[in-house]
Protein backbone atom coordinates (compact mmCIF):
# COMPACT_ATOMS: atom_id res chain seq x y z
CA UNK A 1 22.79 69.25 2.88
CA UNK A 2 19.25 68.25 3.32
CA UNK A 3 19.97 64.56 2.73
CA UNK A 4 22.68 64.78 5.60
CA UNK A 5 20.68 66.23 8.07
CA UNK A 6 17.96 64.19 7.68
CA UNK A 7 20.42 61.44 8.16
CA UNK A 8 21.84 63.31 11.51
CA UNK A 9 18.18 63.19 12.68
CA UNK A 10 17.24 59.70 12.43
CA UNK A 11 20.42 58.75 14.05
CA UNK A 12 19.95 61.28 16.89
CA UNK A 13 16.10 59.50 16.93
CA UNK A 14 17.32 55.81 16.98
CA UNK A 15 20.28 56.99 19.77
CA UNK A 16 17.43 58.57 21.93
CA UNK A 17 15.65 55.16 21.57
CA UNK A 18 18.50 52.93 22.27
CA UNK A 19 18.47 50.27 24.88
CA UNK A 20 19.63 51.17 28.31
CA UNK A 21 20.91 48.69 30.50
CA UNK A 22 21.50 49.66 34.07
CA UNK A 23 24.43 48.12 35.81
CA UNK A 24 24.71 47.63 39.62
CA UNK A 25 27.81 47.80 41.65
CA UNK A 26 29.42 48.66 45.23
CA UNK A 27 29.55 52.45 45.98
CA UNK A 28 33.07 53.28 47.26
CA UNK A 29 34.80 56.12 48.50
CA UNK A 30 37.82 54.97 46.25
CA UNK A 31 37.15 53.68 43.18
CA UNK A 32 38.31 50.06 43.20
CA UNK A 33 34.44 48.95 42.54
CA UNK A 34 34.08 51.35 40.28
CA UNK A 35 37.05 50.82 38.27
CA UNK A 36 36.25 46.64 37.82
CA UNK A 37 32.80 47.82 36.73
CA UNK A 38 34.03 50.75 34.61
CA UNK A 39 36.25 47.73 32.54
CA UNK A 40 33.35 45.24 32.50
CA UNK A 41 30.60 48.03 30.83
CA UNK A 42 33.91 49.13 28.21
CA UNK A 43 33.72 45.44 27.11
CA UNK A 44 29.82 44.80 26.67
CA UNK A 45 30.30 48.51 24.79
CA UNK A 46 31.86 46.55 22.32
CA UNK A 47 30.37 43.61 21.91
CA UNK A 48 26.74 45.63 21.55
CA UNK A 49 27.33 49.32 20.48
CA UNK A 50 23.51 49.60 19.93
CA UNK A 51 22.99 49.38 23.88
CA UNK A 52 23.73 52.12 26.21
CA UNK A 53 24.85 51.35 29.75
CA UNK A 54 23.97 53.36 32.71
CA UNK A 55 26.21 52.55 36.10
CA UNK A 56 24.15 52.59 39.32
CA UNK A 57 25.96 52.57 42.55
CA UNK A 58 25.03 51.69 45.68
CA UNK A 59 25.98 50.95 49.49
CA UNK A 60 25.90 47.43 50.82
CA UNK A 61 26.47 45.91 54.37
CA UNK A 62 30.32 45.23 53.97
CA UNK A 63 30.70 49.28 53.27
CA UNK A 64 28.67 50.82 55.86
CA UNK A 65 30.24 48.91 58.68
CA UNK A 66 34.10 49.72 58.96
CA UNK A 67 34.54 49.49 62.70
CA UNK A 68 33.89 45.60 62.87
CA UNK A 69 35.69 42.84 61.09
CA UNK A 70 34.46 41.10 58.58
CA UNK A 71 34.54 37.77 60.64
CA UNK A 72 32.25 39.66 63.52
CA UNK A 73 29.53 40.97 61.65
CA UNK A 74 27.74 37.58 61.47
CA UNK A 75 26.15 37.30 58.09
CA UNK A 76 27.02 36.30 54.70
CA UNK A 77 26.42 38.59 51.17
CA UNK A 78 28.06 41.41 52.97
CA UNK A 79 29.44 42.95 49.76
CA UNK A 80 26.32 41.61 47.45
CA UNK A 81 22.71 41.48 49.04
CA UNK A 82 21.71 45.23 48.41
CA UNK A 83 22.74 44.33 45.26
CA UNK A 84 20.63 41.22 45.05
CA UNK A 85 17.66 42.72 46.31
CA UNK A 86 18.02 45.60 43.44
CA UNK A 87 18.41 42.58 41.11
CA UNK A 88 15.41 41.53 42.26
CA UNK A 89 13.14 44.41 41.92
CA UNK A 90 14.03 45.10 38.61
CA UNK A 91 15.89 48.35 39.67
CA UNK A 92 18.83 46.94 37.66
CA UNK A 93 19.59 44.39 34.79
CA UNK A 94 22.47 43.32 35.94
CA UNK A 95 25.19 43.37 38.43
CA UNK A 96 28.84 43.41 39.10
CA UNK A 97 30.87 41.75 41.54
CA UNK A 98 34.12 40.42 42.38
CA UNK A 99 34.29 36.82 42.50
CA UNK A 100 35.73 36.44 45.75
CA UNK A 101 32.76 38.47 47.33
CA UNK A 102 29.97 36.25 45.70
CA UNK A 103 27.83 33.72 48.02
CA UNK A 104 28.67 30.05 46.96
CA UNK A 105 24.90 29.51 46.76
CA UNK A 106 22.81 32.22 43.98
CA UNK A 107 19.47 33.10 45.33
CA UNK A 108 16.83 31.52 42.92
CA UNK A 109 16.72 32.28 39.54
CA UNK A 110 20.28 34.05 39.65
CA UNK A 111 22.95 32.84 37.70
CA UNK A 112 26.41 34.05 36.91
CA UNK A 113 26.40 34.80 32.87
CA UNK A 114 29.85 35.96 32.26
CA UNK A 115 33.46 35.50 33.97
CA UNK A 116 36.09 37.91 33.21
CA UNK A 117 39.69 36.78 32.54
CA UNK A 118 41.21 36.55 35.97
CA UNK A 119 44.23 38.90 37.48
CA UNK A 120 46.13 37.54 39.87
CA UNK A 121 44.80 35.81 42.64
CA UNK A 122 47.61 36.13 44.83
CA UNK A 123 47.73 38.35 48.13
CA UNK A 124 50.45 41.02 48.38
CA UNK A 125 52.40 42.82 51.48
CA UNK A 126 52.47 46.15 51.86
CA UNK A 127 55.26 47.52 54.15
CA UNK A 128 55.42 50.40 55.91
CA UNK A 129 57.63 53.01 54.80
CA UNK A 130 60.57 51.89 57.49
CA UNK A 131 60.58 48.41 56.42
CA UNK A 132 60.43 48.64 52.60
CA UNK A 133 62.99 45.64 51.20
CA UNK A 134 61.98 43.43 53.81
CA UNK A 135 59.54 40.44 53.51
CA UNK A 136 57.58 38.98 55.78
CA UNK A 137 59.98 36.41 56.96
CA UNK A 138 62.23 39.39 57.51
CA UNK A 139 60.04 41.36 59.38
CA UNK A 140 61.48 41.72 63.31
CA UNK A 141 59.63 39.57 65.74
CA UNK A 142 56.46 40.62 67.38
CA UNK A 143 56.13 42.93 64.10
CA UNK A 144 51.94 43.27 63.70
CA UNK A 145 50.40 42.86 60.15
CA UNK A 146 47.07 44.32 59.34
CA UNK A 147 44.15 42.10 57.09
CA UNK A 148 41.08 41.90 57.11
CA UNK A 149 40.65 38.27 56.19
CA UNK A 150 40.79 34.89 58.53
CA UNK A 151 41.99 32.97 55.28
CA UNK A 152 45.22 35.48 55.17
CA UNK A 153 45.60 35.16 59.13
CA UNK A 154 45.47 32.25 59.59
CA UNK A 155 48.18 30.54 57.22
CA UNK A 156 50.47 33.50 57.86
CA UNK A 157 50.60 32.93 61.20
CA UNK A 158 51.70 29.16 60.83
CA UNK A 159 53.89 29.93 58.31
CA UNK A 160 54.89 33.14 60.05
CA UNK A 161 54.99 32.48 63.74
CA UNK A 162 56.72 35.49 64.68
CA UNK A 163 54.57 37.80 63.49
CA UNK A 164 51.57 39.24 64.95
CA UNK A 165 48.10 39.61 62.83
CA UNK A 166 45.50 42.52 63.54
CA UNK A 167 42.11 43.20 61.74
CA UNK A 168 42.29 45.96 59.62
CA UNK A 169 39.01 47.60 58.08
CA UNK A 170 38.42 50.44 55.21
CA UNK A 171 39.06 51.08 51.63
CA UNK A 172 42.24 50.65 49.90
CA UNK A 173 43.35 54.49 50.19
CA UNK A 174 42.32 54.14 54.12
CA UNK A 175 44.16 51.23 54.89
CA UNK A 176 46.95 52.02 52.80
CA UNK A 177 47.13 55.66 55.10
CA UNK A 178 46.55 53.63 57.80
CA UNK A 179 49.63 51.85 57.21
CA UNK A 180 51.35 54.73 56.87
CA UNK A 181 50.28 57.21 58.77
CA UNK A 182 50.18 55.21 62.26
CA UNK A 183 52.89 53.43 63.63
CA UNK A 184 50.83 50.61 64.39
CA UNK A 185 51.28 48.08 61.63
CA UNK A 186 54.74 47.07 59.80
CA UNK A 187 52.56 45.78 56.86
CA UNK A 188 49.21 44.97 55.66
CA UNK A 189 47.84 42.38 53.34
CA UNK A 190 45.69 43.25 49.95
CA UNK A 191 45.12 41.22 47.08
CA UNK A 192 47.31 41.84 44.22
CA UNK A 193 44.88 42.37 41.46
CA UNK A 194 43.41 45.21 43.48
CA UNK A 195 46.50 47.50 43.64
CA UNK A 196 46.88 46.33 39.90
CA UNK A 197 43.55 47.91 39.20
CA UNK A 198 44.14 50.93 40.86
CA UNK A 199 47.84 51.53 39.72
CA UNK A 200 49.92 51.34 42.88
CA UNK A 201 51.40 48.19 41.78
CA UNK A 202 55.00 49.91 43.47
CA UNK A 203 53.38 49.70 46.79
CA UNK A 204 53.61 45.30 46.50
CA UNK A 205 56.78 44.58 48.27
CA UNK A 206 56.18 40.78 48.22
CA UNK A 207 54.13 38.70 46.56
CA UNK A 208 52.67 35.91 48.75
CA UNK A 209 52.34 32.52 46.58
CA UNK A 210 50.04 29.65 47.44
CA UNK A 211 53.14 27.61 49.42
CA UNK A 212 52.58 30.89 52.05
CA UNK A 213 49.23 31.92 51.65
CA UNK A 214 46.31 29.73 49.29
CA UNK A 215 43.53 32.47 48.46
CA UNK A 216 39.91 32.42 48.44
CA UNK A 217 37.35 30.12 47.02
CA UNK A 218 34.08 32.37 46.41
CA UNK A 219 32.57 32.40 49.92
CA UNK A 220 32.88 28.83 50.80
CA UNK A 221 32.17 29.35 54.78
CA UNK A 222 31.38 33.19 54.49
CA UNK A 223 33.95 35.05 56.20
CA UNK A 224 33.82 33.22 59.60
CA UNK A 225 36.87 30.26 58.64
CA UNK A 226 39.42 30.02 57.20
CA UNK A 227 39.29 28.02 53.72
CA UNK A 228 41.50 28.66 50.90
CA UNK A 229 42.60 26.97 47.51
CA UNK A 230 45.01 26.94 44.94
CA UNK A 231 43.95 25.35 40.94
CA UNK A 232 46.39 24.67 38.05
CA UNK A 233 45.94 23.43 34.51
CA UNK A 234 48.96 21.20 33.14
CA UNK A 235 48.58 18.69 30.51
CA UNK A 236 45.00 18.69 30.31
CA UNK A 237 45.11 17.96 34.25
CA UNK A 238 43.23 20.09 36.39
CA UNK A 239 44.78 19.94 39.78
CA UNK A 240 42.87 21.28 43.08
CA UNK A 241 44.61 21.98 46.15
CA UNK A 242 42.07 22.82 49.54
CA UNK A 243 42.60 23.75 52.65
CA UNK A 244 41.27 24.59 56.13
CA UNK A 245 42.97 25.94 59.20
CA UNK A 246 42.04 26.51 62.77
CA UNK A 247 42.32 30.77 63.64
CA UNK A 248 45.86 30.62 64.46
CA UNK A 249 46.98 28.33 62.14
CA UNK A 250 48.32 25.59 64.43
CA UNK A 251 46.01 22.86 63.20
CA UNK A 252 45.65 22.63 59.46
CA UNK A 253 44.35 19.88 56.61
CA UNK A 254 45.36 20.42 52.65
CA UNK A 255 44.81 17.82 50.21
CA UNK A 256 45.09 17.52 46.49
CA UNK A 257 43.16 15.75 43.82
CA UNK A 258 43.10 15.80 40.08
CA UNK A 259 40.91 15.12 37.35
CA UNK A 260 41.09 15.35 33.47
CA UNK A 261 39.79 18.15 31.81
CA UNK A 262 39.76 18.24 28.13
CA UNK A 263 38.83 22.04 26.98
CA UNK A 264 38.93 22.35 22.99
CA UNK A 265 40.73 25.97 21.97
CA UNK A 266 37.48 26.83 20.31
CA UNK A 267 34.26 25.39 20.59
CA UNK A 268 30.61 26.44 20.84
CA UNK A 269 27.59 24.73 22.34
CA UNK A 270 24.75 24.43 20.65
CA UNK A 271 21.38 26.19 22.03
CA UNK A 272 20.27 22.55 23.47
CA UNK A 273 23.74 22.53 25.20
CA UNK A 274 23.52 25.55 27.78
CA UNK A 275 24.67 24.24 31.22
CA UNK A 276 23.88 25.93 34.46
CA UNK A 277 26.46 24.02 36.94
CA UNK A 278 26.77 25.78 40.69
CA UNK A 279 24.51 28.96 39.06
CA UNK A 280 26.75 29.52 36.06
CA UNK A 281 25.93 29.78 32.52
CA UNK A 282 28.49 28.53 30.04
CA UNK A 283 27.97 28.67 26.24
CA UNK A 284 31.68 27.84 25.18
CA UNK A 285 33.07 25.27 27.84
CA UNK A 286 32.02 21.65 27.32
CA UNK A 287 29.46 20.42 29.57
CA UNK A 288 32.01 17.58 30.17
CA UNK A 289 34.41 20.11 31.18
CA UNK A 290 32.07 21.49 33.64
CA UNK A 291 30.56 18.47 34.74
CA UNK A 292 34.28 17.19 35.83
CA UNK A 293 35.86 20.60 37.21
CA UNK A 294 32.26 20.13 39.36
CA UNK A 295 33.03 17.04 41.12
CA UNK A 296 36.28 17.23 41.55
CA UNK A 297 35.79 20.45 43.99
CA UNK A 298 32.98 17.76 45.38
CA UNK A 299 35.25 15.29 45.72
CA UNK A 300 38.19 17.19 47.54
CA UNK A 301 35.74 18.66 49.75
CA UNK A 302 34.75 15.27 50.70
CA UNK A 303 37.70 13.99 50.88
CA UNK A 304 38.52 17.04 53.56
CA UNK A 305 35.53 16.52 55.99
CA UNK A 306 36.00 12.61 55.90
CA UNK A 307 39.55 13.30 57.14
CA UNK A 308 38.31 15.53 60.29
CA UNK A 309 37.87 19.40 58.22
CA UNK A 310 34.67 19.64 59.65
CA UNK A 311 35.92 19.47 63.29
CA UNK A 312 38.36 22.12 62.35
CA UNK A 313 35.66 24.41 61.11
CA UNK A 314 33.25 24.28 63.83
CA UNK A 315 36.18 25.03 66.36
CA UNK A 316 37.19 28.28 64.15
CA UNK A 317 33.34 29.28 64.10
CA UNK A 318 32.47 28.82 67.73
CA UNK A 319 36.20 31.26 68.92
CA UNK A 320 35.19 33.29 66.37
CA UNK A 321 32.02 34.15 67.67
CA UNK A 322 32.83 33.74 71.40
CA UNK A 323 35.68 36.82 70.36
């Protein structure tokens, strides 16, 4: 008996003396945030069961202000800076983000040390109640569609010319009651892997692949213009599609390039072989893999602002702000 309680103690001791690592993320009314950071502390749970994790939430720019879209508040970080800045003053070890919300450029000494296995990337409709079974092509004319996002606005309304699009701010649960509370919009456009995460995968009606809508790229451009993209791995090809549109759509530029990307099922760098490419740390993807997926994204950008992107860019920048 003795013998097993002393045993009880010294594991109670060595619990009370574990490791804590604090984890930042977005505070949210609904728990989308909270949910991606719920699944990313389950998983470092079981790679180190000798750490405990502690979840620290906070509010950041993109939360507090609702009323304004995204595109109008004027600065970039919206959904990470706080964040940063806690980062920074060692208030927490580490945080969590989506990918799609992350700067393009790390503030110094940053880097992104693990990628999760990505959902979908692909936007989905929502309809309202009335118009559940249609698709956006189906949708009767002057019908308005809520998003929050340029990208999605913009190559919905070439593609959809009929339709009407109309910022639309909040959490999931208020846009969804939004949607279906108010007679205002026949549909609204979320990304897919959200409602995935949150379980109202019966609310997708369509799914919107990258022929109607390409999706986002980090935050190449913040969220002032619209640039999308759309990757694919065949044959040890990785193929890159970009493109940029003007805010309603009617001028556009996509172009594709390739390069060869040879990715062994299993390998591991050695200590000497740690690449940081774009603020990324890799320990099992060749630095050859890397080095090529790098400038091939260099190269198609190129390739778009030799062609005339930039022009389209600077036009979508100077009506957004002048709106």
């Amino acid at each position: 008996m003795s013998g097993n309680g002393d045993a009880a103690a010294t594991a109670e001791e060595n619990s009370s003396k574990m490791r804590v690592i604090r984890v930042g993320t977005r505070k949210s009314q609904v728990s989308l945030a909270r949910i991606q950071t719920d699944s990313v502390v389950a998983t470092l749970k079981a790679l180190y069961p000798g750490l405990q994790f502690e979840i620290i939430a906070m509010s950041t720019t993109g939360d507090k202000i609702l009323d304004t879209a995204l595109s109008k508040i004027g600065e970039k970080s919206l959904f990470t800076k706080e964040l940063e800045h806690a980062l920074e003053r060692n208030e927490v070890d580490l945080v969590v983000h989506s990918l799609k919300d992350l700067p393009t450029v790390l503030p110094p000494g940053f880097t992104i040390g693990a990628i999760c296995k990505r959902e979908s990337p692909y936007d989905a409709v929502v309809f309202h109640p009335k118009f559940v079974g249609k698709t956006l092509e189906t949708l009767p004319e002057k019908s308005v569609v809520g998003t929050s996002s340029l990208r999605r606005a913009a190559q919905l309304q070439r593609k959809f010319p009929h339709l009407e699009f109309k910022s639309i701010r909040g959490n999931l649960n208020t846009r969804l009651r939004k949607l279906d509370e108010l007679q205002e919009f026949s549909a609204i456009i979320l990304a897919a892997a959200g409602l995935q995460r949150m379980g109202w995968q019966n609310r997708v009606g369509q799914i919107l692949h990258p022929e109607e809508c390409m999706y986002a790229v980090g935050q190449e451009g913040g969220c002032s213009v619209p640039v999308a993209v759309h990757t694919a791995m065949k044959d040890g090809q990785l193929y890159l599609t970009g493109g940029v549109w003007s805010l309603n759509g009617a001028d556009s530029m996509q172009e594709t390039m390739q390069a060869t990307i040879h990715v062994p099922a299993q390998h591991e760098d050695g200590p000497e072989d740690d690449p940081q490419l774009v603020g990324i740390t890799a320990r099992n993807i060749p630095r050859r893999a890397q080095l090529a997926a790098e400038s091939l994204g260099i190269s198609l950008a190129t390739l778009l602002l030799n062609k005339g992107a930039k022009n389209i860019l600077d036009v979508a920048r100077q009506l957004n702000d002048a709106h």
